[in-house]
N, C-alpha and C. Protein backbone atom coordinates (compact mmCIF):
# COMPACT_ATOMS: atom_id res chain seq x y z
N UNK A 1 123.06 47.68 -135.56
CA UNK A 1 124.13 46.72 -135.35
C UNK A 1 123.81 45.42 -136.09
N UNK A 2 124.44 44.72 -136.86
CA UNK A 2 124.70 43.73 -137.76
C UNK A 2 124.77 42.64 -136.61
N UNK A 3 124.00 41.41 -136.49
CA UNK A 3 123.77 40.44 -135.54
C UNK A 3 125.51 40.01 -135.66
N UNK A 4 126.39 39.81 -136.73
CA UNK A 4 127.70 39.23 -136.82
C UNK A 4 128.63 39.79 -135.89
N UNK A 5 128.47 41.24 -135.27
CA UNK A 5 129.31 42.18 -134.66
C UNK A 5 128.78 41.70 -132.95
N UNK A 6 127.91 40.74 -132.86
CA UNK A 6 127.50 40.88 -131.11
C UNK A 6 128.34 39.25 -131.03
N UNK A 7 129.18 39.55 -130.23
CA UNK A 7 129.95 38.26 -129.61
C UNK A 7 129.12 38.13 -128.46
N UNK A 8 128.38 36.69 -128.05
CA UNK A 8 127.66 36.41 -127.43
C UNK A 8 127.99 35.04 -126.95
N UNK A 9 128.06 35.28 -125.22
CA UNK A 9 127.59 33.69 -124.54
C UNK A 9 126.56 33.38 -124.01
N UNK A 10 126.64 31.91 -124.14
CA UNK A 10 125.06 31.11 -123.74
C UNK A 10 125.77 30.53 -122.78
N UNK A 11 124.62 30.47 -121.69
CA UNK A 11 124.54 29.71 -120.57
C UNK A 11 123.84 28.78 -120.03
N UNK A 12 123.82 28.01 -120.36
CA UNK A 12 122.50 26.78 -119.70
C UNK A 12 123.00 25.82 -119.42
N UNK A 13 121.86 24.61 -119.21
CA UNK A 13 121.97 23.02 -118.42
C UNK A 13 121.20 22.20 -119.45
N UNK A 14 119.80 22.49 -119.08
CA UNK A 14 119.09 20.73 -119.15
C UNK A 14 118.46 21.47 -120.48
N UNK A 15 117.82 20.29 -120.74
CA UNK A 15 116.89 19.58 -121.93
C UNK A 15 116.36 20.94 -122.66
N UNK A 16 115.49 21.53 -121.89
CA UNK A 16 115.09 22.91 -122.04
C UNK A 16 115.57 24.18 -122.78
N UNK A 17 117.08 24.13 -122.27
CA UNK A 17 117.77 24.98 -122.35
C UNK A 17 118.62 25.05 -124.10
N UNK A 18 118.25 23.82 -124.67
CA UNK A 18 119.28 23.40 -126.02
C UNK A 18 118.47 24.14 -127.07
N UNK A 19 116.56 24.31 -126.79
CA UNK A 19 116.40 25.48 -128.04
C UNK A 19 116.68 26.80 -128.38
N UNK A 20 116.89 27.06 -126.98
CA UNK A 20 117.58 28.79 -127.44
C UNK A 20 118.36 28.71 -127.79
N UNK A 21 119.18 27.56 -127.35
CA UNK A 21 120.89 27.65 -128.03
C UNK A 21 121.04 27.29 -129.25
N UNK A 22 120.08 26.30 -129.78
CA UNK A 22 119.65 25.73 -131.12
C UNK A 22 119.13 26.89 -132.08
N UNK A 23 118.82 27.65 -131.68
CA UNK A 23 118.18 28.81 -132.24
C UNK A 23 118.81 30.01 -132.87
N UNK A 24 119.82 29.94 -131.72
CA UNK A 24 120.83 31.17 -131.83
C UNK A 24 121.49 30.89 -133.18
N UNK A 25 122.01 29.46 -133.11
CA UNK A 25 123.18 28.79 -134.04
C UNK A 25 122.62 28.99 -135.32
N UNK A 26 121.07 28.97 -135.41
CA UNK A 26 120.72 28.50 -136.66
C UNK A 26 120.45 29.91 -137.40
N UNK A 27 120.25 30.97 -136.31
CA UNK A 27 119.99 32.28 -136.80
C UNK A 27 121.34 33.16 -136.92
N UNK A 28 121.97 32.62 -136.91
CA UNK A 28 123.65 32.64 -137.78
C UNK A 28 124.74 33.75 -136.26
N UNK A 29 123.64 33.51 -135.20
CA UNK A 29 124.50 34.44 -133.81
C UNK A 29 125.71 34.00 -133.93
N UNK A 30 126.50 34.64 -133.73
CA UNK A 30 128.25 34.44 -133.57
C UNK A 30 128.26 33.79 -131.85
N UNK A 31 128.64 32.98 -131.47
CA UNK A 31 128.69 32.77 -130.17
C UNK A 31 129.81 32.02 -129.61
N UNK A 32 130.59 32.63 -129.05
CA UNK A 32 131.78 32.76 -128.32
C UNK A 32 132.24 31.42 -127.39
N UNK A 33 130.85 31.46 -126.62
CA UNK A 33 131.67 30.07 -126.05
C UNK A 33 129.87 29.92 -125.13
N UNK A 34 130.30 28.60 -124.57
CA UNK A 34 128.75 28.33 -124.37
C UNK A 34 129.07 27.64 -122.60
N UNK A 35 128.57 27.91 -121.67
CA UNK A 35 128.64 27.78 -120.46
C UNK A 35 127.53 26.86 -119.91
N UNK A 36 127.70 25.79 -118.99
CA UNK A 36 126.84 24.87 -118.76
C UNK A 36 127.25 23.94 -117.61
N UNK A 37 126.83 23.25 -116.83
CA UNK A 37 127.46 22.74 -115.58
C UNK A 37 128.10 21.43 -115.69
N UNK A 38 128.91 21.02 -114.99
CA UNK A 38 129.61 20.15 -115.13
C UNK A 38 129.27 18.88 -115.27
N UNK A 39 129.70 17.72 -115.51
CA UNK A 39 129.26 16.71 -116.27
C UNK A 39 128.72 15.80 -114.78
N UNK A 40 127.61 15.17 -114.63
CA UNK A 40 127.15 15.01 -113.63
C UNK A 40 126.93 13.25 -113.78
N UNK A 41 127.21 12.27 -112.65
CA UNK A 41 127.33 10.73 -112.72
C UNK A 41 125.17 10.98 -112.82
N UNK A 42 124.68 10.13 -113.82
CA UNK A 42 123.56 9.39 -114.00
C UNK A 42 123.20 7.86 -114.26
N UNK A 43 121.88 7.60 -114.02
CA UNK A 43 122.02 6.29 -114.33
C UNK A 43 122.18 5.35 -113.44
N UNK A 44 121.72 4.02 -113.37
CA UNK A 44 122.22 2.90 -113.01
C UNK A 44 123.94 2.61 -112.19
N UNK A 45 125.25 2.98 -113.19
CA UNK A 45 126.05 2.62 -113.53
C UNK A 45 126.57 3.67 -112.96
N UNK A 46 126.05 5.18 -112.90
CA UNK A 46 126.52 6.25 -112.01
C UNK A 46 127.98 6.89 -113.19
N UNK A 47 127.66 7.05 -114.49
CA UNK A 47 128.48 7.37 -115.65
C UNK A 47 128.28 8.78 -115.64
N UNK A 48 129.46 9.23 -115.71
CA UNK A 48 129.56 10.55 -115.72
C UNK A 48 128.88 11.14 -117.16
N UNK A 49 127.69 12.15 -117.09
CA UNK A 49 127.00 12.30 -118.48
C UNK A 49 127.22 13.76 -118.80
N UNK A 50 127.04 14.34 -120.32
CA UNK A 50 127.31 15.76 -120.41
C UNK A 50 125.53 16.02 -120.00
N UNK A 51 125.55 17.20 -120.11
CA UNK A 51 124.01 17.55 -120.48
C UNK A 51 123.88 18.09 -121.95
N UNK A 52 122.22 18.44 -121.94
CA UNK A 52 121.70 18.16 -123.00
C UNK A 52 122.21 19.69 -124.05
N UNK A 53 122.77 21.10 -123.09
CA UNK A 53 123.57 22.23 -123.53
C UNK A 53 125.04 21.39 -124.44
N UNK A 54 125.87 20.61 -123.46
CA UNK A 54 126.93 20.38 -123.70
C UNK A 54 126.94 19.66 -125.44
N UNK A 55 126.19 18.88 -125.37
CA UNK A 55 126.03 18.25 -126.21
C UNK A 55 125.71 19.00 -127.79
N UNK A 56 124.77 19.72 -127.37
CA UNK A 56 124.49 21.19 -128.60
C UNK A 56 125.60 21.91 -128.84
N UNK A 57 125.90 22.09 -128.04
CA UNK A 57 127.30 22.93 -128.01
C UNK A 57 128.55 22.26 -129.12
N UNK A 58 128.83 21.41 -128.40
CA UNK A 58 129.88 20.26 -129.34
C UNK A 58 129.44 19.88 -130.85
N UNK A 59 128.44 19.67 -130.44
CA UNK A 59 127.70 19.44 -132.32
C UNK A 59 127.82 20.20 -132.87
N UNK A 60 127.77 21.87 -132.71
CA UNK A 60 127.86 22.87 -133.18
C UNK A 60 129.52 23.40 -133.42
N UNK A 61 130.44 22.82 -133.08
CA UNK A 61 131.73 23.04 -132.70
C UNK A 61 131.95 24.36 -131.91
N UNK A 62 131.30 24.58 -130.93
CA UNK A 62 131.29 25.84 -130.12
C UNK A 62 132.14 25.24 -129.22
N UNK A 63 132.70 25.94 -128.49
CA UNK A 63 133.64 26.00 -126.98
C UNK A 63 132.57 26.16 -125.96
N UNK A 64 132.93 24.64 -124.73
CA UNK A 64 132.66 24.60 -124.06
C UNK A 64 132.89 24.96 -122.30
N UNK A 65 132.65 25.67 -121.12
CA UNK A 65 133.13 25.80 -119.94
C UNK A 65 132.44 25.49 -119.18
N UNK A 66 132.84 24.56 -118.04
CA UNK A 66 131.77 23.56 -117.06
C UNK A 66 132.64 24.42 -115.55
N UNK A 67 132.56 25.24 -115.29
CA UNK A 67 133.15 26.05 -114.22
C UNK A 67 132.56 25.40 -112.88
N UNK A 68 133.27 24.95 -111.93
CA UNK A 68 132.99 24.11 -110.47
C UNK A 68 131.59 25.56 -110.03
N UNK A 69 132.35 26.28 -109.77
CA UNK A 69 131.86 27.20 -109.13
C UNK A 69 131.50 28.57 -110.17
N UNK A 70 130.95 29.76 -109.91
CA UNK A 70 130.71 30.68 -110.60
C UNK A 70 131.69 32.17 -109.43
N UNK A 71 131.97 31.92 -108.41
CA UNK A 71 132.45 32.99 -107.51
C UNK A 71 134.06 32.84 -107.27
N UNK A 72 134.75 32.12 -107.51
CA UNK A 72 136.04 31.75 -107.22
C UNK A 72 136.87 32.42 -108.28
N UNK A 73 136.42 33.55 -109.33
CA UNK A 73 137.49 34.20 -110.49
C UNK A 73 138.06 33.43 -111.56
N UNK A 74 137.53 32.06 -111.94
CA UNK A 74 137.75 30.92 -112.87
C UNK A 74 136.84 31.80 -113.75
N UNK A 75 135.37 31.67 -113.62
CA UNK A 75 134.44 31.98 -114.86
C UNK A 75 134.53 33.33 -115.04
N UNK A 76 135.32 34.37 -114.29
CA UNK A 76 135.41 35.77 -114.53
C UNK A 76 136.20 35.69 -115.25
N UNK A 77 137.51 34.88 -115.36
CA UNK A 77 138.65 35.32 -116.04
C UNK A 77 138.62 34.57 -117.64
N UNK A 78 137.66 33.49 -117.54
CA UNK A 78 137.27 32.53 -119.07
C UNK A 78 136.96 34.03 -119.43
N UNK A 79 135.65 34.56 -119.12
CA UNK A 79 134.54 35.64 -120.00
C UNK A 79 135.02 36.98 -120.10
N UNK A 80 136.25 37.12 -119.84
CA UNK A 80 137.31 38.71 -119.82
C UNK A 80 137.89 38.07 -121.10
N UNK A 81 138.31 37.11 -121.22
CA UNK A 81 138.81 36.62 -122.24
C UNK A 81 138.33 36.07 -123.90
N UNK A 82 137.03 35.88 -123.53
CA UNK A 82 135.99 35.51 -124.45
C UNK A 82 135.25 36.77 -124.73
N UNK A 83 135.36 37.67 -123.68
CA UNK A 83 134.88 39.25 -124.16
C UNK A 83 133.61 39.56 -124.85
N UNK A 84 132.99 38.85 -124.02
CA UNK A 84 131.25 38.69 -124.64
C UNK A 84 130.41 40.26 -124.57
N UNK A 85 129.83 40.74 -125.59
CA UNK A 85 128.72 41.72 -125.53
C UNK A 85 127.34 41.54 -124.87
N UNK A 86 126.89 40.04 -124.88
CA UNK A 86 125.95 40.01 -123.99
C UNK A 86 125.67 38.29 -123.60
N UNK A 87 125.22 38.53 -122.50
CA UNK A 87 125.14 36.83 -122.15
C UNK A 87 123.70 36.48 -122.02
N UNK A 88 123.60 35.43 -122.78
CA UNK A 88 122.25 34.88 -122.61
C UNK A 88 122.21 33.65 -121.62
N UNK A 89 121.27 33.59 -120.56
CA UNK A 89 121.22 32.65 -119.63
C UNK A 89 120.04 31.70 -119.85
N UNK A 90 120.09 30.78 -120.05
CA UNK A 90 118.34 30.26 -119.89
C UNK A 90 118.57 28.71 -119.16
N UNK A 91 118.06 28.80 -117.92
CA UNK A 91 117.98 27.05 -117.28
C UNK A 91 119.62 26.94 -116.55
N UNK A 92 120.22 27.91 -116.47
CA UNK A 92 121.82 27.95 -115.64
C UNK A 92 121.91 26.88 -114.69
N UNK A 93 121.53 26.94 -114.09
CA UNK A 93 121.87 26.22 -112.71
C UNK A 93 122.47 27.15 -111.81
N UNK A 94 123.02 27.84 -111.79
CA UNK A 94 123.94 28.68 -110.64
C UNK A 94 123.36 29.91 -110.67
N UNK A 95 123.47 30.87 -109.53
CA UNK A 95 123.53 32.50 -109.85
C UNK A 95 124.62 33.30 -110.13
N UNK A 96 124.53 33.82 -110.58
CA UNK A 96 125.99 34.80 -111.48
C UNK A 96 125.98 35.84 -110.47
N UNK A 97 127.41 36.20 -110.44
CA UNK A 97 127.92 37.00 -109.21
C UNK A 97 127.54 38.47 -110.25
N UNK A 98 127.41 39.74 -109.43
CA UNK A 98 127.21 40.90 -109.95
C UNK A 98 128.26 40.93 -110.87
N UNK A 99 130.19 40.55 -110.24
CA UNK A 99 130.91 40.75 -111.64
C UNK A 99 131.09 40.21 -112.90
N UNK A 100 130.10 39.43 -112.70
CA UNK A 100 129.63 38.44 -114.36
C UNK A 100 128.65 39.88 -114.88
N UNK A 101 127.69 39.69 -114.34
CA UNK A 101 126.83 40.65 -114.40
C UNK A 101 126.68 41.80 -115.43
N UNK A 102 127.80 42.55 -114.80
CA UNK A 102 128.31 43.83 -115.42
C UNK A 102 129.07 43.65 -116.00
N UNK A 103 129.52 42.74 -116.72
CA UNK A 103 130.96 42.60 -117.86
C UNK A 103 130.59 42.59 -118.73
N UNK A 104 129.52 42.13 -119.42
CA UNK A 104 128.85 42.54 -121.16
C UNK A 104 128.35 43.59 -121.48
N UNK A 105 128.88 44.65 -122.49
CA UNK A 105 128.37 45.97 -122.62
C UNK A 105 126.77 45.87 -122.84
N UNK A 106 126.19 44.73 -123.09
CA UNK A 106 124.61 44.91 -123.27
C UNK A 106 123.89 44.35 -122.27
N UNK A 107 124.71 43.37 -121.42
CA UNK A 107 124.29 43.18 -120.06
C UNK A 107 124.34 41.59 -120.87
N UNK A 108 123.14 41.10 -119.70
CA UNK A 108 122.60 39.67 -119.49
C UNK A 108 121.36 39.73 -119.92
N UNK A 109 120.64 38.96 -120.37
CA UNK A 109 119.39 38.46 -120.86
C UNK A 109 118.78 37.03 -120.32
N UNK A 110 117.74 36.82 -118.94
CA UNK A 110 117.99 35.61 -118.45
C UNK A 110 116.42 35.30 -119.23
């Protein structure tokens, strides 16, 4: 299989999490859309901030989804739609319900 043919999402949060995603991009992965938690108040001033995924993400002009929850059929129905072959997770924040789970023909990779 030709790396161009695997439609792939990333999933992460913090600081940590931006070299795999940095990695992927640079090793020419096709990647679908990039998943990461919602924009959280930091700081002094209590400013709503992206994280350090979101931010990779956007630089990269990838599509971003900050889903409240992971169990409510919001992030099932984004990734039916984005039709990912396999999801890469690294630093998530949440646990993925079994029907995330089983929706990429190659699975998950955490």
């Amino acid at each position: 299989m030709n790396k161009q043919d695997l439609r792939i999402v990333y999933m992460g949060t913090p600081d940590f999490a931006t070299c795999s995603l940095q990695r992927l991009i640079d090793e020419g992965y096709p990647i679908a859309g990039v998943f990461c938690q919602p924009d959280r108040p930091k700081n002094r001033g209590h400013k709503l901030m992206p994280c350090a995924v979101k931010e990779t993400a956007q630089a990269a002009g990838l599509p971003v989804y900050q889903p409240e929850k992971m169990r409510d059929g919001t992030a099932l129905e984004i990734l039916k739609e984005l039709a990912p072959e396999l999801i890469v997770v690294v630093a998530y924040g949440k646990i993925l319900p079994d029907d995330i789970l089983a929706l990429p023909k190659y699975g998950c990779i955490n």
